[in-house]
Protein backbone atom coordinates (compact mmCIF):
# COMPACT_ATOMS: atom_id res chain seq x y z
CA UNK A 1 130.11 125.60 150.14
CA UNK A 2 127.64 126.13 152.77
CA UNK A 3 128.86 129.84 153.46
CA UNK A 4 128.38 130.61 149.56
CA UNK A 5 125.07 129.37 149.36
CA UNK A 6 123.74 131.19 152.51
CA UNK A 7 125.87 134.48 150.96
CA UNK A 8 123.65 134.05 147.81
CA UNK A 9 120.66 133.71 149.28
CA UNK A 10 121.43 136.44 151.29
CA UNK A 11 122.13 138.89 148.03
CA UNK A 12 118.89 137.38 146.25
CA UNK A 13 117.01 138.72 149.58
CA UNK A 14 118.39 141.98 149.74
CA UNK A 15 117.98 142.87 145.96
CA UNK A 16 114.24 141.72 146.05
CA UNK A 17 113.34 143.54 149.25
CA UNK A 18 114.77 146.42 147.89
CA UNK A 19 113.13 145.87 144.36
CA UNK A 20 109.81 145.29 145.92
CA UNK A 21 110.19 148.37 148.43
CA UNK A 22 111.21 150.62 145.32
CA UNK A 23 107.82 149.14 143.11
CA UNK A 24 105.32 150.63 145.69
CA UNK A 25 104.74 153.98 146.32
CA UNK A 26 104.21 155.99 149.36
CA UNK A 27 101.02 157.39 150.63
CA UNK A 28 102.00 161.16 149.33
CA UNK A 29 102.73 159.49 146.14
CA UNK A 30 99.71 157.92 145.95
CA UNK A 31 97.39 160.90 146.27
CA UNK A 32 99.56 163.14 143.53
CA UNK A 33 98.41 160.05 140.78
CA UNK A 34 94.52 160.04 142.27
CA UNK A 35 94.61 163.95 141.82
CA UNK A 36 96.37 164.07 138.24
CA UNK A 37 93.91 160.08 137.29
CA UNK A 38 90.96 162.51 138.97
CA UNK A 39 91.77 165.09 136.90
CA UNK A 40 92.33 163.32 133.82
CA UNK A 41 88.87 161.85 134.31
CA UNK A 42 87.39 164.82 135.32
CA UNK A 43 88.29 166.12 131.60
CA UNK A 44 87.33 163.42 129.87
CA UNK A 45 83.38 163.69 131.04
CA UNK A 46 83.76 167.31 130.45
CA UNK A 47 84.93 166.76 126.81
CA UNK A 48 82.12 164.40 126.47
CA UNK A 49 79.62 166.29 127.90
CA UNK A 50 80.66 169.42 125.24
CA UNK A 51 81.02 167.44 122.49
CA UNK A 52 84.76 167.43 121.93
CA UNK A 53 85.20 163.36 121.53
CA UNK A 54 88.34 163.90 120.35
CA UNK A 55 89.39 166.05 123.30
CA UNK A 56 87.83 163.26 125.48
CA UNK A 57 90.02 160.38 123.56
CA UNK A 58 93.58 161.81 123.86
CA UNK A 59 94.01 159.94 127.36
CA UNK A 60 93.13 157.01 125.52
CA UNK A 61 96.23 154.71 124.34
CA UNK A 62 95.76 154.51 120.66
CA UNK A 63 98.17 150.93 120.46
CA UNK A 64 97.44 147.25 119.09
CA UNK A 65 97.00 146.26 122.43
CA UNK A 66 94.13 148.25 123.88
CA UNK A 67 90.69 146.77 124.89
CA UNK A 68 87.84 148.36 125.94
CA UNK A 69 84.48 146.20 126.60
CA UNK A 70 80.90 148.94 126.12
CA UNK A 71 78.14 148.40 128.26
CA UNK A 72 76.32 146.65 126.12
CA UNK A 73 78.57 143.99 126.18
CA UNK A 74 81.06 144.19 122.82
CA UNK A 75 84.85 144.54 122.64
CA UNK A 76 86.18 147.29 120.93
CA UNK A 77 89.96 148.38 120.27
CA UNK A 78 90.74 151.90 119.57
CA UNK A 79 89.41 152.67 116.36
CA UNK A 80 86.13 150.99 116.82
CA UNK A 81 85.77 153.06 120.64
CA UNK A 82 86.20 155.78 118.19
CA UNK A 83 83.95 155.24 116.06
CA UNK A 84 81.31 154.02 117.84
CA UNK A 85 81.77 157.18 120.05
CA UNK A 86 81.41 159.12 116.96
CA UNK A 87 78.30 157.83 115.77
CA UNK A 88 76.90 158.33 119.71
CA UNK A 89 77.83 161.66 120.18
CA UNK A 90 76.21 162.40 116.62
CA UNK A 91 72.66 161.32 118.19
CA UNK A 92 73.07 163.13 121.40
CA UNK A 93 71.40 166.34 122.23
CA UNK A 94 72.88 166.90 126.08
CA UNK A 95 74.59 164.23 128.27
CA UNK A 96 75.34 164.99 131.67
CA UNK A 97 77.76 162.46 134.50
CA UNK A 98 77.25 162.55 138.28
CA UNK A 99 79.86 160.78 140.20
CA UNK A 100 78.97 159.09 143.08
CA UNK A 101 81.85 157.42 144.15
CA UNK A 102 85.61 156.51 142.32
CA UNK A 103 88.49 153.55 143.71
CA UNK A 104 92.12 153.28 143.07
CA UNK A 105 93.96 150.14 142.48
CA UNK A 106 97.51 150.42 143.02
CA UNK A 107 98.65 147.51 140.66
CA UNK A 108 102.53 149.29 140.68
CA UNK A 109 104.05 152.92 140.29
CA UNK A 110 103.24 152.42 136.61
CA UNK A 111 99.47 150.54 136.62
CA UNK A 112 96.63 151.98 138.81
CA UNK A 113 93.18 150.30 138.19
CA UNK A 114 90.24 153.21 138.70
CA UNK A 115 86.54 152.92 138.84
CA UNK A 116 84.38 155.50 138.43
CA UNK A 117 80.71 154.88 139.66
CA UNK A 118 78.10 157.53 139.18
CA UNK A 119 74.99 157.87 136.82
CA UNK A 120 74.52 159.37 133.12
CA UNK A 121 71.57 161.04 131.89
CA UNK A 122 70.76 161.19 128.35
CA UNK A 123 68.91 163.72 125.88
CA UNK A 124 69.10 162.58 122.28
CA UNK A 125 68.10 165.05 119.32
CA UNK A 126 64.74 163.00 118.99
CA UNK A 127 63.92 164.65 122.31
CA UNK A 128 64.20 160.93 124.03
CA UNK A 129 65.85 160.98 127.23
CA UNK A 130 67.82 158.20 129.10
CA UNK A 131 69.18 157.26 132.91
CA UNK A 132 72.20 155.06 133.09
CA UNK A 133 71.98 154.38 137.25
CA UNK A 134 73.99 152.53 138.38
CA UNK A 135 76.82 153.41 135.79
CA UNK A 136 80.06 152.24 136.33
CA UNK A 137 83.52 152.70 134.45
CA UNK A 138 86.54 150.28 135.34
CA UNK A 139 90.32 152.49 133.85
CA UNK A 140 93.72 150.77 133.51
CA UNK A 141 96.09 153.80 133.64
CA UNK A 142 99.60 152.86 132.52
CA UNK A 143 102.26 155.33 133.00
CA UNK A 144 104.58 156.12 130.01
CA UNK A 145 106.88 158.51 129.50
CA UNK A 146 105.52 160.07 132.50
CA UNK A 147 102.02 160.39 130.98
CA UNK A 148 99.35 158.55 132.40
CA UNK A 149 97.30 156.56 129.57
CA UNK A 150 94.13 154.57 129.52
CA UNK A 151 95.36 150.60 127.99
CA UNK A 152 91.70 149.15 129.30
CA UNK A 153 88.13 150.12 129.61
CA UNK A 154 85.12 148.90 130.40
CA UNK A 155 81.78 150.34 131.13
CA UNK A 156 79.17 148.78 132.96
CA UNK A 157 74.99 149.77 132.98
CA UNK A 158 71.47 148.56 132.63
CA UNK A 159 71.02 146.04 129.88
CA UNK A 160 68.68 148.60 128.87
CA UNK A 161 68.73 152.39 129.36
CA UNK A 162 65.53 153.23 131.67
CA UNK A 163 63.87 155.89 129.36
CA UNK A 164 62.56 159.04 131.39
CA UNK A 165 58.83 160.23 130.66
């Protein structure tokens, strides 16, 4: 009885050292996601800086269960971060992002959690102008299908944007 216990133990160990070797991935790994999550983020302040919201959105997974939190403080799910974004981008003039610095969170091969920390600067059509420093934006990338989507934001700034004179 002894011997059958230890030889299912044993099997238990092996299959979860060998399911928790198989859920990380390797340092090469690693940089391919921060390259194509870089990239991906890369386009989506692009998008936003030209205007083309909806360009900007298509990373975003449009699903019951995503949550993103603005930095003024609401929750939003995907058709109010639409929306809202809509009505911004309507009152915007120019609106230009400078990274500073960006982290990666490897939560599993599917889940990486990345920050983006820079500052935005703001020109609206009324000719007021606006510096979000520090500005910081917090991405839960979930792999599916092979496509990396965003299931999470939240954006973090200045209660109050510091108008420029």
């Amino acid at each position: 009885m002894k011997s059958f216990l230890a030889y299912i133990l044993l099997i238990f160990v092996l299959f979860g050292c060998s399911e928790q070797k198989s859920a990380r991935l390797t340092s090469q790994e690693q940089e391919a996601v921060k390259k194509e999550i870089r990239g991906i983020v890369d386009q989506i302040l692009q998008n936003v800086e030209t205007g083309n919201l909806d360009a900007a959105l298509q990373p975003y997974s449009n699903t019951p269960e995503f949550l993103a939190v603005n930095w003024d403080g609401s929750t939003l799910d995907y058709e109010q971060l639409r929306t809202a974004n809509r009505e911004f981008i309507k009152t915007v003039d120019n609106i230009k992002f400078t990274p500073v610095k960006n982290n990666f969170l490897f939560l599993s091969k599917n889940q990486v959690l990345y920050t983006w920390n820079g500052k935005a600067e703001i020109i609206s059509k009324s000719g007021k102008q606006w510096k979000l420093e520090p500005y910081g934006v917090t991405l839960l990338f979930s792999r599916t299908n092979g496509q990396w989507k965003i299931s999470y934001s939240h954006e973090s700034a200045l209660a109050q944007p510091v108008t420029i004179e």
